[in-house]
Protein backbone atom coordinates (compact mmCIF):
# COMPACT_ATOMS: atom_id res chain seq x y z
CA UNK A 1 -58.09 -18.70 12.04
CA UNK A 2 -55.20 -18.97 14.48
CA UNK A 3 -53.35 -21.35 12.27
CA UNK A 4 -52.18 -18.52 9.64
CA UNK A 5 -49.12 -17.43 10.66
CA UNK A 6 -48.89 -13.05 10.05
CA UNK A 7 -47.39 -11.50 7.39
CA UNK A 8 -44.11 -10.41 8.21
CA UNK A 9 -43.90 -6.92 6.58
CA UNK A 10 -40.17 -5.80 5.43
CA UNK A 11 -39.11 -3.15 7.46
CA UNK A 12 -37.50 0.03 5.67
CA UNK A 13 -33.74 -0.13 5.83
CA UNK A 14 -32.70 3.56 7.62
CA UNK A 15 -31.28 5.76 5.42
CA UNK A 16 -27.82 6.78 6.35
CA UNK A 17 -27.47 9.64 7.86
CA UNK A 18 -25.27 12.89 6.00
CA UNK A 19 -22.59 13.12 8.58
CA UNK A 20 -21.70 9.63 8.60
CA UNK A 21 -21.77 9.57 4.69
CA UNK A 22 -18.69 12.71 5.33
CA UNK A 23 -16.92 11.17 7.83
CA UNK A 24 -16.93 7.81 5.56
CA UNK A 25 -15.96 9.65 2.56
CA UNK A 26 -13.06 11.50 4.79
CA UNK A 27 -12.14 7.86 5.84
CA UNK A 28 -11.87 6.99 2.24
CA UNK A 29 -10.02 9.68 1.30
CA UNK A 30 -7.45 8.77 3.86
CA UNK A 31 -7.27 5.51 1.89
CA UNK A 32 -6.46 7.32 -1.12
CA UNK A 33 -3.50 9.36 0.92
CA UNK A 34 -1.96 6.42 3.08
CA UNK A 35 -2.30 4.09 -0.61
CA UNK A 36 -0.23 6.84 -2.38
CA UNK A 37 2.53 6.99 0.30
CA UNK A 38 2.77 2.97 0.26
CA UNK A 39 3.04 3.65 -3.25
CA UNK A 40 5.82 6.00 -3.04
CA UNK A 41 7.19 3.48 -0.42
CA UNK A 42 7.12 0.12 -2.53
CA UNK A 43 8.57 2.44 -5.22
CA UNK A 44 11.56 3.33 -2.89
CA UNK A 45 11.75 0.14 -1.60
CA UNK A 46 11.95 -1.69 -5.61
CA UNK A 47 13.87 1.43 -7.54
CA UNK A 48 15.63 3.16 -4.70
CA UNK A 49 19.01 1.90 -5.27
CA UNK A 50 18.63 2.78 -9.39
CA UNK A 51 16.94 6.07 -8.98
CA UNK A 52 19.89 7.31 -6.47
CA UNK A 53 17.36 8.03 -3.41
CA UNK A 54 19.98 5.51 -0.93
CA UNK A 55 23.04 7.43 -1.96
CA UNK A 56 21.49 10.58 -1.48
CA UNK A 57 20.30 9.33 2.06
CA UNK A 58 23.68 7.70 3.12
CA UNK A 59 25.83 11.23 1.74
CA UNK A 60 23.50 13.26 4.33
CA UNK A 61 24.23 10.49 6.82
CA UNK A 62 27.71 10.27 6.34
CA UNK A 63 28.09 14.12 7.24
CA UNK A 64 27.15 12.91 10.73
CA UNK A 65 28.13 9.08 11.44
CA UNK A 66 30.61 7.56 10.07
CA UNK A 67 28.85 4.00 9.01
CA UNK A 68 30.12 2.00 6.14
CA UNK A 69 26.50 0.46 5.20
CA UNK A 70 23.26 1.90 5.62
CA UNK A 71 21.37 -0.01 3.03
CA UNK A 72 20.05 -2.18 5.34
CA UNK A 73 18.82 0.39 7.55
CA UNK A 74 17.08 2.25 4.76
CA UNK A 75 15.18 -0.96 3.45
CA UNK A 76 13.69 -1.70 6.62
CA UNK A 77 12.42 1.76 7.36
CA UNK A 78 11.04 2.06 3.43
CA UNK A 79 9.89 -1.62 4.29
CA UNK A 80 8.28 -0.31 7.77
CA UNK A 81 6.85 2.58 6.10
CA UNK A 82 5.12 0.48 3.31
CA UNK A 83 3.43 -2.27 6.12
CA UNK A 84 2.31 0.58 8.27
CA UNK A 85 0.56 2.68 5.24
CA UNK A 86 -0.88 -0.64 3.81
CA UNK A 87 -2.21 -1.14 7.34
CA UNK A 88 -3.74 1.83 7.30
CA UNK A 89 -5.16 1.56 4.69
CA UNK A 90 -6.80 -1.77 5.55
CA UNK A 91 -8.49 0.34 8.63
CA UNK A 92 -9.57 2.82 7.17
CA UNK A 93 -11.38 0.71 4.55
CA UNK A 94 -12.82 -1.50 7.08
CA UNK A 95 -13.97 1.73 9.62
CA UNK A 96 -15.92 3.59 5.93
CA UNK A 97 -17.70 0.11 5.55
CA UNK A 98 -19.15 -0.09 9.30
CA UNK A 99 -19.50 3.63 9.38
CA UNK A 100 -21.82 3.05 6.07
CA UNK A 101 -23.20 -0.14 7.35
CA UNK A 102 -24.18 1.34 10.91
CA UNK A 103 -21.82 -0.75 12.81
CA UNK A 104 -21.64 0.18 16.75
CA UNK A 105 -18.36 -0.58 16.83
CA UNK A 106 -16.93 1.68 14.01
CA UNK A 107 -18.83 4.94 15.16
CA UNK A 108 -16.88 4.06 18.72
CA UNK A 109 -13.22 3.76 16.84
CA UNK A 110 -14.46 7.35 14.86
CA UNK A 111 -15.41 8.70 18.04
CA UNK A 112 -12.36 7.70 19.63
CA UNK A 113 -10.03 8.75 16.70
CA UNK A 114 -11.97 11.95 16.66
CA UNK A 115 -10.97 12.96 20.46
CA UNK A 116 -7.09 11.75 19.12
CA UNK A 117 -7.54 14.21 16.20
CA UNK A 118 -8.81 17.42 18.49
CA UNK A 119 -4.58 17.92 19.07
CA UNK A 120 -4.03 18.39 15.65
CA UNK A 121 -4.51 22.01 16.21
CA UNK A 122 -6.47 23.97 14.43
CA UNK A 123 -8.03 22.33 11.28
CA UNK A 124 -8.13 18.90 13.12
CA UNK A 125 -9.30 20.77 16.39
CA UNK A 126 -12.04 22.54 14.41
CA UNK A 127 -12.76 19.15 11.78
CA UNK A 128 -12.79 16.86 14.76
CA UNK A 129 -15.43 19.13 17.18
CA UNK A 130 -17.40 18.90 14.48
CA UNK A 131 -17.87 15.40 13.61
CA UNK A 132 -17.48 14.77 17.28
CA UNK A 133 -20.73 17.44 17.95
CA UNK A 134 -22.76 15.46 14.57
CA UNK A 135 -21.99 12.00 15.68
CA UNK A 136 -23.48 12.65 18.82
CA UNK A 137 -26.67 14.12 17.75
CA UNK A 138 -29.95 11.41 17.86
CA UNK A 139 -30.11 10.86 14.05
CA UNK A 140 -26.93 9.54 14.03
CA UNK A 141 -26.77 8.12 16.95
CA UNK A 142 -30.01 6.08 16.40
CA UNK A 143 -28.71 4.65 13.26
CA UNK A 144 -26.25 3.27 15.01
């Protein structure tokens, strides 16, 4: 009788808790946001010259400095402003996934990001305290 090995029994997966479910859907939503600006970025960055936005830049510039060329300039900040929302947007896809996954590590880069988002004064203050006060209460933190 000690030769049969025991049944291993499939445990339940947890269920994920509501307040990580928000703050994962608030993550994605900042996808949406920072995907929409890199749009409006790439856009700048391919039509810019056509649509008129770099001469309308460099005629408020020129009021100022006195700068033959600032073409240059404005590609690499349209440029810079496309990596950095793409970026973003890479983070904030990977942080919903181990938010929804239960992944120690992303409920420390929320809870961090969280505390960074209590200066945005007041909605962040009052959004932030919030999430900060649900992701510290035991069902959350013991899906994590």
């Amino acid at each position: 009788m000690s030769d049969i090995p025991p049944i291993a029994v499939p445990t339940a997966k947890p269920r994920v808790p509501g307040p990580v479910i928000f703050v994962a859907i608030m993550d994605f939503l900042s996808v949406s946001v920072m995907g929409l600006l890199s749009m409006v970025a790439l856009v700048a960055l391919i039509f810019g010259n056509v649509m008129g936005l770099y001469d309308l830049v460099t005629s408020q510039m020129d009021r100022y400095m006195n700068a033959p060329n600032y073409s240059y300039g404005i590609t690499f900040i349209f440029g810079a402003m496309l990596f950095m929302c793409l970026s973003f947007v890479l983070f904030f896809v990977l942080l919903g996934i181990g938010l929804l996954k239960g992944k120690g590590a992303a409920w420390y880069t929320q809870v961090v990001l969280c505390v960074l988002g209590l200066f945005a004064f007041p909605l962040g203050t009052v959004l932030n305290g919030v999430i900060l006060f649900l992701f510290f209460r035991q069902p959350v933190r013991d899906f994590f």
